[in-house]
Protein backbone atom coordinates (compact mmCIF):
# COMPACT_ATOMS: atom_id res chain seq x y z
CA UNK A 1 -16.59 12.02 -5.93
CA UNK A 2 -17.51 10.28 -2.63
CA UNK A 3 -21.18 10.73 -2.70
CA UNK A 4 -21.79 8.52 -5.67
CA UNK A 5 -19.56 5.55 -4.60
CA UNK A 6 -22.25 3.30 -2.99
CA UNK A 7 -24.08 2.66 -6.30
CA UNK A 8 -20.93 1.32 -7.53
CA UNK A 9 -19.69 -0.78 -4.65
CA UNK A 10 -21.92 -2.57 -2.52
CA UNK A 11 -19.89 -2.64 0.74
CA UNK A 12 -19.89 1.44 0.84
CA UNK A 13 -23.85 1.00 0.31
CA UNK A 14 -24.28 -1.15 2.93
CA UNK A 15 -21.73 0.45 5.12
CA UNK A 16 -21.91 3.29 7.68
CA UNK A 17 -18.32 4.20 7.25
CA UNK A 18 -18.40 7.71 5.85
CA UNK A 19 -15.78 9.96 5.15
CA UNK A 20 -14.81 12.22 7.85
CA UNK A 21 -14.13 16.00 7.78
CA UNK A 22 -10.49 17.25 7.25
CA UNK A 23 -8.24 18.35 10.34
CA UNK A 24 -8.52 21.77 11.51
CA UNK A 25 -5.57 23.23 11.55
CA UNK A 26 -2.23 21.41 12.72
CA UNK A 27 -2.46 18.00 14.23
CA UNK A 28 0.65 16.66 16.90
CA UNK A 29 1.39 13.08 16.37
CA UNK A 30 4.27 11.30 16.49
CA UNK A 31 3.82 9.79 12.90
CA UNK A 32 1.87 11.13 9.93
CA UNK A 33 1.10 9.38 6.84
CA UNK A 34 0.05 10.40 3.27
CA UNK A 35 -1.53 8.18 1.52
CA UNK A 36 -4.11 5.46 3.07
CA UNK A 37 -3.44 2.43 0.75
CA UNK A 38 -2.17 -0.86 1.68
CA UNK A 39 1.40 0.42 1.89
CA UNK A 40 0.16 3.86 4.46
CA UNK A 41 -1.64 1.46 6.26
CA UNK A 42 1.08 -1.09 6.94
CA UNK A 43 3.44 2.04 7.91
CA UNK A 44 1.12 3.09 10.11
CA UNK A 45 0.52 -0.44 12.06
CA UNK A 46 4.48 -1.58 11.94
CA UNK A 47 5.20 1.56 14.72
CA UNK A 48 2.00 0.76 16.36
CA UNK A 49 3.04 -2.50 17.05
CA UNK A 50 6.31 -1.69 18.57
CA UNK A 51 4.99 1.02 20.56
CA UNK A 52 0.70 1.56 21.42
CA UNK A 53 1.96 4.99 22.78
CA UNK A 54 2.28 6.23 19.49
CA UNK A 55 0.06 8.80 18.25
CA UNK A 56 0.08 8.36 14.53
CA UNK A 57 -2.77 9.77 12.17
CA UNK A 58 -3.28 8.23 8.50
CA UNK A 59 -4.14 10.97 5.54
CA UNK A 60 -5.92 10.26 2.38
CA UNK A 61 -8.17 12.63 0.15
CA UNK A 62 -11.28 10.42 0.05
CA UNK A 63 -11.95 7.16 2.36
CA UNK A 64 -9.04 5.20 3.73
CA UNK A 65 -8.69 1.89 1.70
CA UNK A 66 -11.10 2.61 -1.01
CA UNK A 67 -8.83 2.63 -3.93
CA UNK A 68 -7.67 -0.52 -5.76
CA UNK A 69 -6.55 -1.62 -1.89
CA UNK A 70 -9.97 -1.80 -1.01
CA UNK A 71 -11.30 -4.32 -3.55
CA UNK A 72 -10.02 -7.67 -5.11
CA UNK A 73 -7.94 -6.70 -7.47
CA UNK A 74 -6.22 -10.05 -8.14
CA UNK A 75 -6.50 -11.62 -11.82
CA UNK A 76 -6.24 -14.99 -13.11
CA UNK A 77 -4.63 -16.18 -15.99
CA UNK A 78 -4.30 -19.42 -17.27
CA UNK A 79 -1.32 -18.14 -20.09
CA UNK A 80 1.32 -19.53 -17.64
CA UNK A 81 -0.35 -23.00 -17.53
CA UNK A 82 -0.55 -23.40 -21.46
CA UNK A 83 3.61 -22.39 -21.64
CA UNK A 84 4.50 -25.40 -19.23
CA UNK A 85 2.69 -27.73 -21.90
């Protein structure tokens, strides 16, 4: 799935982020996270914040933030304008 993501988005192309390999075996952190979207990643800085000691490690299948959180995603409409007419 990974491999043939730059051809579709130029910022992977250009990029030398890469996916890295998954854990080997069990990890020890203090905070583990499924999911690296915008709401994984805001869990994982909000602890960060309050305490740097934290060891907290962010899971995701493929590359973290490369779903719809990754990209604009925002739309515009002008529907709303024409109903205050």
């Amino acid at each position: 799935m990974l491999e043939n993501l730059g051809a579709a988005c130029y910022w992977l192309e250009t990029s030398e982020r890469r996916p890295r390999p998954a854990p080997a075996g069990a990890l020890d952190v203090d905070v583990a996270i499924v999911g690296g979207g915008f709401t994984g990643l805001w869990t994982a800085y909000h602890p960060l914040e309050s305490d740097p000691s934290l060891q907290v490690a962010v899971l995701d299948q493929g590359l973290i933030g490369l779903g719809a959180s990754g990209r604009k995603g925002g739309f515009e409409s002008g529907r709303e304008a024409c109903r205050a007419r």
